[in-house]
C-alpha atoms as a PDB file:
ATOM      1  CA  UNK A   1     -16.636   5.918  -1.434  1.00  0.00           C
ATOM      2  CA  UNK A   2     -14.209   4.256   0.495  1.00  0.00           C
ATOM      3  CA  UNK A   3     -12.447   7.045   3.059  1.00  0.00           C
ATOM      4  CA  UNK A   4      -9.667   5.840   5.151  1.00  0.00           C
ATOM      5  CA  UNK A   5      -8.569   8.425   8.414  1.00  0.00           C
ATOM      6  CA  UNK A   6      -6.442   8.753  10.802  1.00  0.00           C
ATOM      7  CA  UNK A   7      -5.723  11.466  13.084  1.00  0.00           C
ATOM      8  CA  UNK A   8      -7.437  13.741  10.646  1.00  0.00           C
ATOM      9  CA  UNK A   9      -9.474  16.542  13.076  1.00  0.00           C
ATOM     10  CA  UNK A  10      -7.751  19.079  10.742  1.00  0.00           C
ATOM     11  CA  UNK A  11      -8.586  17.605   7.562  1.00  0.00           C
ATOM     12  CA  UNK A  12     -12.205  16.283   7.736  1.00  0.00           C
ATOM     13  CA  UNK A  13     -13.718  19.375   8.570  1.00  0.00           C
ATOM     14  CA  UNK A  14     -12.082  20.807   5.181  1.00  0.00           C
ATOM     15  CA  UNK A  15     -12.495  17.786   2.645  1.00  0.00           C
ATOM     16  CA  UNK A  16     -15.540  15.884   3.920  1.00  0.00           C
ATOM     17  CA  UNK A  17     -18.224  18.847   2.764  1.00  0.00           C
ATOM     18  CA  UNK A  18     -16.197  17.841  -0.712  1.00  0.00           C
ATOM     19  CA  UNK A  19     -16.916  14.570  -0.692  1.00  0.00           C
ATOM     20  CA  UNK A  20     -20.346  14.727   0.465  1.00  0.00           C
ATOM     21  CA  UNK A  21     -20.922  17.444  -2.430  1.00  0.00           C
ATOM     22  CA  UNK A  22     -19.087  15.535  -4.515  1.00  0.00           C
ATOM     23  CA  UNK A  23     -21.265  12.379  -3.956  1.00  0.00           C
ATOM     24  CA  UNK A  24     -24.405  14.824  -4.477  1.00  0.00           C
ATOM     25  CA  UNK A  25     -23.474  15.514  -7.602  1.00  0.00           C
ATOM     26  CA  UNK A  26     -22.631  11.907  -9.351  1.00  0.00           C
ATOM     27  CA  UNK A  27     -26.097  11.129  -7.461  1.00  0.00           C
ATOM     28  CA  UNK A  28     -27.770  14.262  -9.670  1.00  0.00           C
ATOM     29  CA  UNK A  29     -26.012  13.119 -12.997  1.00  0.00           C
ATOM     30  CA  UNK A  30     -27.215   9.315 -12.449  1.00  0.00           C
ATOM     31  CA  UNK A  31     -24.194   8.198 -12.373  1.00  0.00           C
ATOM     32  CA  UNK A  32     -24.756   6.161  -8.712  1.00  0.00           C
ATOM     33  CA  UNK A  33     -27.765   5.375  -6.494  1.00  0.00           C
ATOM     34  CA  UNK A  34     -29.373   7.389  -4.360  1.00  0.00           C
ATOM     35  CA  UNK A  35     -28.375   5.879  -1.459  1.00  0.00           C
ATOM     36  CA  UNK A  36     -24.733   6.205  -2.272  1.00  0.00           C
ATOM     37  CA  UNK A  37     -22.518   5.951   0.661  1.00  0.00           C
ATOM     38  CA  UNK A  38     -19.127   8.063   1.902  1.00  0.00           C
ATOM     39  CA  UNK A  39     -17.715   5.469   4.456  1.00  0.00           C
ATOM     40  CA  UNK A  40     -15.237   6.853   6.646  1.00  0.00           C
ATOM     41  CA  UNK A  41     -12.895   4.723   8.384  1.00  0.00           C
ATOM     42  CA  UNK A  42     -10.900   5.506  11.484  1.00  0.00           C
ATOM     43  CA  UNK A  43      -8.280   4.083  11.824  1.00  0.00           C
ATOM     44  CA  UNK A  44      -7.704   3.659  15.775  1.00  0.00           C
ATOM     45  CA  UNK A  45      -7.268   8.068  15.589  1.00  0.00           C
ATOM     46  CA  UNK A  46      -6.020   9.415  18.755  1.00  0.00           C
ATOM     47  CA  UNK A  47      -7.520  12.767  18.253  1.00  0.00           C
ATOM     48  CA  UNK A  48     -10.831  13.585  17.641  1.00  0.00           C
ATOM     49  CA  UNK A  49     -11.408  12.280  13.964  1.00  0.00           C
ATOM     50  CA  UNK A  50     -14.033   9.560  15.156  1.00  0.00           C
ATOM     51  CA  UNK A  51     -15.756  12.864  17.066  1.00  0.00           C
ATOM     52  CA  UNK A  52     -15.990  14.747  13.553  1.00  0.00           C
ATOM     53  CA  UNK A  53     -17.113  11.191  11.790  1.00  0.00           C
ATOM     54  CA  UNK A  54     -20.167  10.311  13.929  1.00  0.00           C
ATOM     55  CA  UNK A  55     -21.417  14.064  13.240  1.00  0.00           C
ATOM     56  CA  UNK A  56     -20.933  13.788   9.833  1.00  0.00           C
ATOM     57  CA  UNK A  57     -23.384  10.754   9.712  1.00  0.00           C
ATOM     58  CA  UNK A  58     -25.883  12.719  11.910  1.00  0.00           C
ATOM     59  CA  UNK A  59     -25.935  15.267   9.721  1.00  0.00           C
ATOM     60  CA  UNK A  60     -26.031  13.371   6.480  1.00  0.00           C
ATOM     61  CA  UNK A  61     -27.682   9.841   4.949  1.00  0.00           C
ATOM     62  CA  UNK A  62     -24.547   9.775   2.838  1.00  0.00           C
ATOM     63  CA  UNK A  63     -22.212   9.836   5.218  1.00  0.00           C
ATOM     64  CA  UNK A  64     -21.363   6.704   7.753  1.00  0.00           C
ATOM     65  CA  UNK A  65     -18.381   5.335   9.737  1.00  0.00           C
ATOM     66  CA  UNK A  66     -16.475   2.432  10.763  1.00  0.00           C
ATOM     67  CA  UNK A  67     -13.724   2.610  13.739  1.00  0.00           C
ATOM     68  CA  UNK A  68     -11.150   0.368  14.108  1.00  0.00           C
ATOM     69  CA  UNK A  69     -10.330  -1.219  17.913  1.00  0.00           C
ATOM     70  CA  UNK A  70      -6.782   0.332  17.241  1.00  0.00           C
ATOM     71  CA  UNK A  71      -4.603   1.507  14.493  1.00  0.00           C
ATOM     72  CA  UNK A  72      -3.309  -1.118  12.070  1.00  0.00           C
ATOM     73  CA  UNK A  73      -2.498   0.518   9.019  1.00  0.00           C
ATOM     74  CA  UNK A  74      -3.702   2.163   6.303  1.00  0.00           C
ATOM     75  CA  UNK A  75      -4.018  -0.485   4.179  1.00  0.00           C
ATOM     76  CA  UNK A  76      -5.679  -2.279   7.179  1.00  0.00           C
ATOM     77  CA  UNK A  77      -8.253   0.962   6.883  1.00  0.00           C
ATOM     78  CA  UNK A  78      -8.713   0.325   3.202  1.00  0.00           C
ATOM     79  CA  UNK A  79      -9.924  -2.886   3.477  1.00  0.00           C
ATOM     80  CA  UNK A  80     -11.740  -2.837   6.389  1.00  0.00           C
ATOM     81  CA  UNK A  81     -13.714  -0.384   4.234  1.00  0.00           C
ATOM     82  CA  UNK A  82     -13.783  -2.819   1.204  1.00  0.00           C
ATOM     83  CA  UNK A  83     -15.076  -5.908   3.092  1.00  0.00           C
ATOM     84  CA  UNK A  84     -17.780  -3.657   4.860  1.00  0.00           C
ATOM     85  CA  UNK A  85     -19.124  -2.288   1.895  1.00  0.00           C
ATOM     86  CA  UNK A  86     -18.247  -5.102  -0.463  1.00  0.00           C
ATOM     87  CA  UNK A  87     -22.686  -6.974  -0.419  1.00  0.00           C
ATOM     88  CA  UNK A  88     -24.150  -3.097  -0.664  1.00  0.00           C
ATOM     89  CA  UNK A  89     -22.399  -1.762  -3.370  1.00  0.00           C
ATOM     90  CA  UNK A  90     -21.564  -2.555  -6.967  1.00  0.00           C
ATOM     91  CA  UNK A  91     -18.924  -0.229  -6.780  1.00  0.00           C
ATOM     92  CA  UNK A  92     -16.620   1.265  -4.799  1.00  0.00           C
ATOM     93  CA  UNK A  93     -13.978   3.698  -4.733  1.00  0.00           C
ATOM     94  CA  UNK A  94     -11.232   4.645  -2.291  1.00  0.00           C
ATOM     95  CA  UNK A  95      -9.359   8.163  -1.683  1.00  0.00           C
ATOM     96  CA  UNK A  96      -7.563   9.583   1.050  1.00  0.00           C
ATOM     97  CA  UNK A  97      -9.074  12.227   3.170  1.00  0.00           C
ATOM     98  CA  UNK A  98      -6.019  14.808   2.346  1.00  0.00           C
ATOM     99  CA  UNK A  99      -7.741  16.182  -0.322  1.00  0.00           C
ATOM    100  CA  UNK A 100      -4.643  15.293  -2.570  1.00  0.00           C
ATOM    101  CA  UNK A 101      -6.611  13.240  -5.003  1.00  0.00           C
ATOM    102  CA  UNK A 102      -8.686  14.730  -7.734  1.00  0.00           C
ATOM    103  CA  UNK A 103     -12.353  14.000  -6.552  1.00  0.00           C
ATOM    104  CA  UNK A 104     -13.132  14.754 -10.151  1.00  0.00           C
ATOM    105  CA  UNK A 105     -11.428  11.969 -11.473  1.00  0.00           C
ATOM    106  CA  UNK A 106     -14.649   9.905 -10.365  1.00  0.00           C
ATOM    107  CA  UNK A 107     -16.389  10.613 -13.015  1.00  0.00           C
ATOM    108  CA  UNK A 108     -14.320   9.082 -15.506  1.00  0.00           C
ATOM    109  CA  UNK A 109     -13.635   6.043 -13.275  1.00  0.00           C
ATOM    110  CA  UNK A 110     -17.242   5.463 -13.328  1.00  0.00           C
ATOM    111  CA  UNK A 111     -17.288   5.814 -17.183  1.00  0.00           C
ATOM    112  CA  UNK A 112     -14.480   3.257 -17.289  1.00  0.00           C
ATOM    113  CA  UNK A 113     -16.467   0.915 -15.384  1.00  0.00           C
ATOM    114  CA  UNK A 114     -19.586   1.149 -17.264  1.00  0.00           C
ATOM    115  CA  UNK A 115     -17.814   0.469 -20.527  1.00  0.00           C
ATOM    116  CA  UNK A 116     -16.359  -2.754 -19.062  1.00  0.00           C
ATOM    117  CA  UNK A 117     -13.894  -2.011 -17.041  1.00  0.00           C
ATOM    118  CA  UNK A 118     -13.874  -3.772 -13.392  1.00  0.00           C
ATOM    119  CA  UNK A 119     -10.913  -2.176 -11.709  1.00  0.00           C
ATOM    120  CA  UNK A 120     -10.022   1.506 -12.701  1.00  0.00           C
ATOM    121  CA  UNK A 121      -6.955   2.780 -11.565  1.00  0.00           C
ATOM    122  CA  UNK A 122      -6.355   6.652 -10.587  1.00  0.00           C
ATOM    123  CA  UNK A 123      -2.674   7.875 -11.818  1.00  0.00           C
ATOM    124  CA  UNK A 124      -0.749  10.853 -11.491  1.00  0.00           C
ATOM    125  CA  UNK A 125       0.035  11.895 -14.600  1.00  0.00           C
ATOM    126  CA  UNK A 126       3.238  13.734 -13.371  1.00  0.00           C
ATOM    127  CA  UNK A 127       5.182  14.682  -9.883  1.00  0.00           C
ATOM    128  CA  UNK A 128       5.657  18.553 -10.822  1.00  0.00           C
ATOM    129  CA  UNK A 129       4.652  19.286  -7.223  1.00  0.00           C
ATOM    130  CA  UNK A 130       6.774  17.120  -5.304  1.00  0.00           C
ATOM    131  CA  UNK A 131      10.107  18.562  -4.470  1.00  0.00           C
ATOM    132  CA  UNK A 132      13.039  16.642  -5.956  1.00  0.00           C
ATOM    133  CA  UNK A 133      13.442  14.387  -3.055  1.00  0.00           C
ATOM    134  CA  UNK A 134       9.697  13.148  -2.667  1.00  0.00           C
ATOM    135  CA  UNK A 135      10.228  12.748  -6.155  1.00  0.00           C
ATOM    136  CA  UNK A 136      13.500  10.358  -6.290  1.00  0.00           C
ATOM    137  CA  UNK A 137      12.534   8.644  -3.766  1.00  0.00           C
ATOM    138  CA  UNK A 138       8.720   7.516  -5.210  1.00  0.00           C
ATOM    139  CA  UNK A 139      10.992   7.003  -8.269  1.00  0.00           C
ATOM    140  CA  UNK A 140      13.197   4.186  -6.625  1.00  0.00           C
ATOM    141  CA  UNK A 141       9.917   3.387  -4.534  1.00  0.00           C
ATOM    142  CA  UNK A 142       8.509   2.149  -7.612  1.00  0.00           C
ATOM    143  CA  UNK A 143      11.593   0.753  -9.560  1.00  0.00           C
ATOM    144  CA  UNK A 144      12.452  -1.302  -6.697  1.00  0.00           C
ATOM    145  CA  UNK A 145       9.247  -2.978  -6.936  1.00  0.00           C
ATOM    146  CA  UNK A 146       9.585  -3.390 -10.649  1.00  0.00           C
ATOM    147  CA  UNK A 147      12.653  -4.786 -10.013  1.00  0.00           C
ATOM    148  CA  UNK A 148      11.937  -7.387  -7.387  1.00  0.00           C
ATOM    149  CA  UNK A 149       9.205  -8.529  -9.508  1.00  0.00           C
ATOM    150  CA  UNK A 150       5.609  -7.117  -7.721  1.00  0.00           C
ATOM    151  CA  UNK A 151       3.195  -6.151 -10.390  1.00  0.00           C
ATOM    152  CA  UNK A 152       2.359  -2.705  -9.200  1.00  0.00           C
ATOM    153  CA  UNK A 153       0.886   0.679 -11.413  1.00  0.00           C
ATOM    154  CA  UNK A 154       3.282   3.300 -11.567  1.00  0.00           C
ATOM    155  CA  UNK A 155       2.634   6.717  -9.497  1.00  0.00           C
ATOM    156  CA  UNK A 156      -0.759   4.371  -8.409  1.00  0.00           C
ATOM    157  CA  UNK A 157      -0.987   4.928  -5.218  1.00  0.00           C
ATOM    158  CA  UNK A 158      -4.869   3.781  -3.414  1.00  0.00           C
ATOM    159  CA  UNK A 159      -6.965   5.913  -5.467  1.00  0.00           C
ATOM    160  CA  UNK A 160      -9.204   3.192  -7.159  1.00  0.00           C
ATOM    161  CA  UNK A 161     -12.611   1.676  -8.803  1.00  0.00           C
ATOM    162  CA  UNK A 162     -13.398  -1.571  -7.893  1.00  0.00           C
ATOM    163  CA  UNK A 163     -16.697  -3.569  -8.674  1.00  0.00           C
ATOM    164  CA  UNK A 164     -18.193  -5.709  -6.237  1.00  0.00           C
ATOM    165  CA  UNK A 165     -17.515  -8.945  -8.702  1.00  0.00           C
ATOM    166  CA  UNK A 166     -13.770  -8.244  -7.821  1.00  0.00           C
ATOM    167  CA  UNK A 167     -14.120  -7.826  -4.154  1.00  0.00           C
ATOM    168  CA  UNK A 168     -15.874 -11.277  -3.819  1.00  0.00           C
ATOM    169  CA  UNK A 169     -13.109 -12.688  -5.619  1.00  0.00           C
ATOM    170  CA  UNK A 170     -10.340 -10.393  -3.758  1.00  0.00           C
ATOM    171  CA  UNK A 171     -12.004 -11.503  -0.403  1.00  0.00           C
ATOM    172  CA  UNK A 172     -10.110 -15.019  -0.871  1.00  0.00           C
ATOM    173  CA  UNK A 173      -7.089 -13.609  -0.518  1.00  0.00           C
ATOM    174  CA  UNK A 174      -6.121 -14.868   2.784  1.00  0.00           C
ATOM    175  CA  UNK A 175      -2.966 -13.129   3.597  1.00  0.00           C
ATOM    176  CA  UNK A 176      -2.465 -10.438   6.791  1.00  0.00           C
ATOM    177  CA  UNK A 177       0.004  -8.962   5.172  1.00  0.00           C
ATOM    178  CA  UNK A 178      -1.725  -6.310   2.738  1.00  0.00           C
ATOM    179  CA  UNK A 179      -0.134  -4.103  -0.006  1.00  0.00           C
ATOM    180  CA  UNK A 180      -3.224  -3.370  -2.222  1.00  0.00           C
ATOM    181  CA  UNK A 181      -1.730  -1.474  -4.857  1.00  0.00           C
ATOM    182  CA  UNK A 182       0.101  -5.192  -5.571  1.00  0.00           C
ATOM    183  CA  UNK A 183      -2.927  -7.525  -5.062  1.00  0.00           C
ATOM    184  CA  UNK A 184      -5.594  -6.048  -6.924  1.00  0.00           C
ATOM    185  CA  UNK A 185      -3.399  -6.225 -10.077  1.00  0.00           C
ATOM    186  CA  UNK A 186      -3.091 -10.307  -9.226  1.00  0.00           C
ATOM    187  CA  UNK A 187      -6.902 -10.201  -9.432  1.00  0.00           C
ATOM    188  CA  UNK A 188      -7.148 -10.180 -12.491  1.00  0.00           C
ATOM    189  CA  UNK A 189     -10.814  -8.968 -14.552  1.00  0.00           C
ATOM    190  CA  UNK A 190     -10.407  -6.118 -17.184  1.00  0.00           C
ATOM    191  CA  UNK A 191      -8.703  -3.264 -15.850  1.00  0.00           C
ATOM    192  CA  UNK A 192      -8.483   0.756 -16.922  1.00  0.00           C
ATOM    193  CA  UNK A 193      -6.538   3.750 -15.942  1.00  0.00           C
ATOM    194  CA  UNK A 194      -7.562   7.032 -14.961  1.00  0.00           C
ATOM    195  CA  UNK A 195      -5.133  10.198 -15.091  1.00  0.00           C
ATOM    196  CA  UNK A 196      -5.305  13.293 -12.711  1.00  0.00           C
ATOM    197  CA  UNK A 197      -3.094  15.774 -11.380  1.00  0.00           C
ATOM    198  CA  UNK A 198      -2.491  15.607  -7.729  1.00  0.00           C
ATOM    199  CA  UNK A 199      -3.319  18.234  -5.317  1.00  0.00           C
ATOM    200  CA  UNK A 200      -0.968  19.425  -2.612  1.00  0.00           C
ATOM    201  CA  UNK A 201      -2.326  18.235   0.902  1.00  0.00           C
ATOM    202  CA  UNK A 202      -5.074  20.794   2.415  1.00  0.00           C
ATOM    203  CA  UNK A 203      -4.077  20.661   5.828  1.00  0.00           C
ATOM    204  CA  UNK A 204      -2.398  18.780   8.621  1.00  0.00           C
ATOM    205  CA  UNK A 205       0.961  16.117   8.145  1.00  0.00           C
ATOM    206  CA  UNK A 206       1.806  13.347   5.922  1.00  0.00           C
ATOM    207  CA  UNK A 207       0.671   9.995   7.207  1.00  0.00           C
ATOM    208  CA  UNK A 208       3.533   8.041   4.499  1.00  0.00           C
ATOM    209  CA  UNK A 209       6.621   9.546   5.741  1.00  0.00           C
ATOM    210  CA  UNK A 210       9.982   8.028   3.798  1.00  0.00           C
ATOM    211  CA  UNK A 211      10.189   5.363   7.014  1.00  0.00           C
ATOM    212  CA  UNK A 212       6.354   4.419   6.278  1.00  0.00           C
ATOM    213  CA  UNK A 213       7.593   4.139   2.664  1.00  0.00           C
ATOM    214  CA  UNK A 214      10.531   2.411   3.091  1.00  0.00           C
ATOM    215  CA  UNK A 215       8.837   0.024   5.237  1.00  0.00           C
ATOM    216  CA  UNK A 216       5.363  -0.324   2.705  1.00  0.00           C
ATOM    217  CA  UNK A 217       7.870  -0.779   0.121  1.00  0.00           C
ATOM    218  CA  UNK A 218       9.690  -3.939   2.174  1.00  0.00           C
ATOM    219  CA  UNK A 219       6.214  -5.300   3.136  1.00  0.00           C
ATOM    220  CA  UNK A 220       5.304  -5.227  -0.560  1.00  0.00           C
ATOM    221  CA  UNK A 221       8.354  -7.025  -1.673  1.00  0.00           C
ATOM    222  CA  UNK A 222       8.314  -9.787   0.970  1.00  0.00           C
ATOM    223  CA  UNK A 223       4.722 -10.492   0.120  1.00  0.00           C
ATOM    224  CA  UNK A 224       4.023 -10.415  -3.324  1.00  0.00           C
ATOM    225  CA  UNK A 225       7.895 -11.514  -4.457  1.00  0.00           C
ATOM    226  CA  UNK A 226      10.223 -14.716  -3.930  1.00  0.00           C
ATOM    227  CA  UNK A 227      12.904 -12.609  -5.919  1.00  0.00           C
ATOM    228  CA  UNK A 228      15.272 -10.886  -2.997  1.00  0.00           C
ATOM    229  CA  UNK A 229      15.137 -14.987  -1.280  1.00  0.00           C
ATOM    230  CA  UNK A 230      16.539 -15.740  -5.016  1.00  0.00           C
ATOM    231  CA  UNK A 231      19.161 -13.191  -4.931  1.00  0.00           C
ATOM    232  CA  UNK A 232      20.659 -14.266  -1.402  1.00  0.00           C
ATOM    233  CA  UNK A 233      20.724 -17.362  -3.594  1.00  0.00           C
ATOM    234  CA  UNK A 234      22.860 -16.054  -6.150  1.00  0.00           C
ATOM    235  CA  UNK A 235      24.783 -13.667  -3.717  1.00  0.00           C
ATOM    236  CA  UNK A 236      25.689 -17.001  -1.888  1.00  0.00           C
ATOM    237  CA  UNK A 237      27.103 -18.632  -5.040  1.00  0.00           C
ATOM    238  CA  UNK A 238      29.315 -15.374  -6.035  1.00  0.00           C
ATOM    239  CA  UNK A 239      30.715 -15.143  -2.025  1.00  0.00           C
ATOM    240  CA  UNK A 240      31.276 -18.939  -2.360  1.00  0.00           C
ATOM    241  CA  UNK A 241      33.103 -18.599  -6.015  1.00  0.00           C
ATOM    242  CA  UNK A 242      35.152 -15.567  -5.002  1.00  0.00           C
ATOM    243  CA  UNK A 243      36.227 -17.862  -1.838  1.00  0.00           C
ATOM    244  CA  UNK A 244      37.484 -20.420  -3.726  1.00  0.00           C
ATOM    245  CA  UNK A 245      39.538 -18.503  -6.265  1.00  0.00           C
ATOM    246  CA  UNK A 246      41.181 -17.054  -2.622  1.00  0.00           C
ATOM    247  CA  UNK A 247      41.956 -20.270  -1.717  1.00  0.00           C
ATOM    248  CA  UNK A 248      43.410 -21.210  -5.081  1.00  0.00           C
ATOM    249  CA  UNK A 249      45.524 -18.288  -4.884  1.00  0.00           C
ATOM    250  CA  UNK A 250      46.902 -18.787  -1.535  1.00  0.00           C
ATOM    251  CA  UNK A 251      47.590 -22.247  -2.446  1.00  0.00           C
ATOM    252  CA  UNK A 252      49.524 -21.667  -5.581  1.00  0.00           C
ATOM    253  CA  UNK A 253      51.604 -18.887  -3.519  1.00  0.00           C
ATOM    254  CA  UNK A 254      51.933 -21.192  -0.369  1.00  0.00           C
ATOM    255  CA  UNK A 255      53.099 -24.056  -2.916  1.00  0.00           C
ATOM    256  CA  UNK A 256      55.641 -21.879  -4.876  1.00  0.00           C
ATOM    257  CA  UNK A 257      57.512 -21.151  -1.997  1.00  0.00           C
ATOM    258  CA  UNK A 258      56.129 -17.150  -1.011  1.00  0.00           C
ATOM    259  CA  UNK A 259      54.804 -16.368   1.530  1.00  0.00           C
ATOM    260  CA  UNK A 260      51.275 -14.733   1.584  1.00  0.00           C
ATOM    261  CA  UNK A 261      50.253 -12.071   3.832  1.00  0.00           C
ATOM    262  CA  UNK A 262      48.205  -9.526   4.231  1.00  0.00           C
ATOM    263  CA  UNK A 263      45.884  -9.739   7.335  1.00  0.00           C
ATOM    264  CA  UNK A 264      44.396  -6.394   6.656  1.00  0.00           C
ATOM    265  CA  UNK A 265      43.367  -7.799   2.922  1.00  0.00           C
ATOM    266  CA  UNK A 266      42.103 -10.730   5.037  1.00  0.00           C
ATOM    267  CA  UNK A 267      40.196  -9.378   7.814  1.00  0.00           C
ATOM    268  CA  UNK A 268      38.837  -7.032   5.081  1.00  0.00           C
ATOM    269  CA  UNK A 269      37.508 -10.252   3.277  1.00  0.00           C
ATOM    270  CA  UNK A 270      36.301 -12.020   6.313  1.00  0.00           C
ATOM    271  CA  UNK A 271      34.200  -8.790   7.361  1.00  0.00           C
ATOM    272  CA  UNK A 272      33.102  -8.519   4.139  1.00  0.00           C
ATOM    273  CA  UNK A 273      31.509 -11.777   3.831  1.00  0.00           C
ATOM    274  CA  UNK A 274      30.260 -11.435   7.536  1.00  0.00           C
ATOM    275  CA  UNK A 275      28.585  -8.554   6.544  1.00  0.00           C
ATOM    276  CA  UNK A 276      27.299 -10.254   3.311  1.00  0.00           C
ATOM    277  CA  UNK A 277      25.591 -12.977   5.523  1.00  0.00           C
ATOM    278  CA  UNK A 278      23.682 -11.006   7.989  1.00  0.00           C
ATOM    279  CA  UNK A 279      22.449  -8.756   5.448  1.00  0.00           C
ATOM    280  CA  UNK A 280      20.882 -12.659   3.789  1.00  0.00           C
ATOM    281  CA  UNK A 281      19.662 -13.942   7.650  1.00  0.00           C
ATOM    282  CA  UNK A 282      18.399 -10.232   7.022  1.00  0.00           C
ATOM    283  CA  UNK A 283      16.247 -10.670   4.195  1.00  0.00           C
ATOM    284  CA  UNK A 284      15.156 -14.460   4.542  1.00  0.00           C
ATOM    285  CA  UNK A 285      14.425 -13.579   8.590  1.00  0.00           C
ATOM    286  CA  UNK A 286      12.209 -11.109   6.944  1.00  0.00           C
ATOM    287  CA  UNK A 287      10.437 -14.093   4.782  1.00  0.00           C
ATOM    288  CA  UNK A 288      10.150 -15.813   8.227  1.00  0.00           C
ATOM    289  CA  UNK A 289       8.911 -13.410  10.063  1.00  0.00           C
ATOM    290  CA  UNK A 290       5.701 -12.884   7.500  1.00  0.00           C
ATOM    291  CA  UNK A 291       5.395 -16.778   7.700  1.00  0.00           C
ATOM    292  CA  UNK A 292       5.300 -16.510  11.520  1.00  0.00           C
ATOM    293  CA  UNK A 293       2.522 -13.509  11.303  1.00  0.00           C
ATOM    294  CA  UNK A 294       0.447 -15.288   8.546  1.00  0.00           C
ATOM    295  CA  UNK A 295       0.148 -19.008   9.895  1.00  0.00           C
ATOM    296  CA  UNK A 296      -1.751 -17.462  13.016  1.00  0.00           C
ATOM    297  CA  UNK A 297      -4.485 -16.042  11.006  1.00  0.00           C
ATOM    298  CA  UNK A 298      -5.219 -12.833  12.941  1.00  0.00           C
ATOM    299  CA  UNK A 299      -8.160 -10.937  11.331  1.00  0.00           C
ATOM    300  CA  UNK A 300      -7.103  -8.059   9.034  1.00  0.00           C
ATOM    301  CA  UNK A 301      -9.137  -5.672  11.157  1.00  0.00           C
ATOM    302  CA  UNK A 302     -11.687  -5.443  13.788  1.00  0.00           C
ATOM    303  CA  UNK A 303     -14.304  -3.344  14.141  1.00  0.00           C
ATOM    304  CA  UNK A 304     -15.256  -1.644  17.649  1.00  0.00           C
ATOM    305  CA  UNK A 305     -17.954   0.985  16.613  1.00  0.00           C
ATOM    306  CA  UNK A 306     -19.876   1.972  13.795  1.00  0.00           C
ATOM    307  CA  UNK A 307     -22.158   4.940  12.581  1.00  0.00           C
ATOM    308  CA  UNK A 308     -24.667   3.434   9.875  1.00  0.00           C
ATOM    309  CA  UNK A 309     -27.099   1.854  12.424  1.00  0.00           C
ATOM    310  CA  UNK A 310     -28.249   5.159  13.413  1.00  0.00           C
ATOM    311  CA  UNK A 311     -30.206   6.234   9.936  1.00  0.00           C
ATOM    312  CA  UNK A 312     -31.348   2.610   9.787  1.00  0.00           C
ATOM    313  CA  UNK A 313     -28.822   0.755   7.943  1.00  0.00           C
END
């Protein structure tokens, strides 16, 4: 169980006794091996998360930790947790600590996977509980990456089953830039879905904010799709059409003897098209920018401290 954190000193205390009961129980129904892990993964907390994380491993076999040298992300955290566990496990699965995600669910994942499946998805299977904004907006969230092309499970969020076989093959991807919930579907393997209702949040603030959002949902786009660099493409071709049917105009007026004016309609026009073109450096700068970040080959995390060593692992 993959358990990414950060800044959590009010949640852990609340959903980590869940976990660890809940990773009891699959133990006492066979469904995984007795030496089962829960690996909690700060990510570069300020507070005292990593404090509540290296007693949780003294008080429990099941429970270990992995801290990050400083925050990069919570998709950073995931994987950091993936590639760690990746040669222990044959499976893992990964949940936020919020408590928002039906630790129930597991069981069924588990199911899927022993029937075949080698990634199992966890879905909400509605948004009753978000209030209408948190709802629109994960609405356009996820229509905006079906639009732009990035394979991605709707109302998916991180809450996954993933064999080991995948991870090995997942492990080539090479790129720093990391939206998971749009990778592991380029994977491949047989896949499977799990439906649960989502839980409200037990305690503390929202790490995904709508600037986080916004900002996973332009990091997702620019990695996984060539489609926006395609549309300044097509945008380019329109601006350049509509120009020329100006020109024709002002030529047939010049050349029929009236006079054309109109420098409002004009400086409207040439703003327009500024506009047009810095919103394209815009999106291709943002193509560049991911170029820049991924031709230096930084590693995706790095790990300063970690719990397991003290139960012998």
């Amino acid at each position: 169980m993959i358990v990414p954190c950060y800044n959590e000193e009010d949640v852990l205390p609340i959903t980590a006794p869940l976990f660890l009961k809940k990773i009891q129980s699959l133990i006492e129904e066979g469904l995984v091996a007795k030496n089962s892990r829960i690996v909690f993964v700060d990510d570069g907390s300020k507070d005292d998360t990593w404090k509540i994380i290296s007693n949780l491993s003294k008080q429990s076999v099941h429970c270990t930790g992995l801290r990050q040298s400083r925050n990069r992300g919570h998709q950073n955290a995931v994987y950091a947790g993936l590639m760690e566990s990746k040669n222990w496990a044959d499976i893992t699965i990964s949940i936020d600590c919020d408590g928002q995600d039906d630790i129930d669910a597991m069981d069924e994942m588990i199911f899927a996977y022993m029937q075949g499946a080698e990634i199992v998805y966890g879905v909400r299977n509605d948004r009753d509980s978000d209030k209408f904004f948190k709802k629109t907006t994960a609405h356009l969230f996820y229509k905006m990456l079906d639009l732009m092309g990035v394979e991605a499970i709707y109302n998916h969020a991180d809450y996954r089953l993933v064999s080991s076989k995948v991870l090995n093959e997942f492990k080539k991807f090479d790129e720093v830039n990391l939206f998971l919930r749009g990778m592991f579907p380029l994977v491949g393997f047989n896949s499977s879905a799990v439906y649960y209702k989502r839980n409200e949040r037990v305690a503390g603030k929202s790490k995904y904010p709508l600037n986080k959002m916004i900002n996973l949902a332009f990091d997702g786009i620019t990695s996984l799709s060539v489609k926006p660099i395609r549309l300044v493409t097509v945008l380019g071709l329109l601006m350049a059409f509509i120009s020329f049917l100006v020109i024709l105009w002002i030529f047939i007026k010049f050349f029929s003897g009236q006079t054309v004016s109109g420098w409002a309609s004009n400086g409207t026009l040439v703003s327009l098209f500024c506009g047009v073109q810095l919103v394209c450096l815009g999106i291709i700068g943002e193509y560049i920018g991911k170029i820049y970040l991924e031709v230096k080959h930084r590693p995706k995390y790095i790990i300063s401290d970690r719990t397991e060593i003290e139960h012998g692992d």
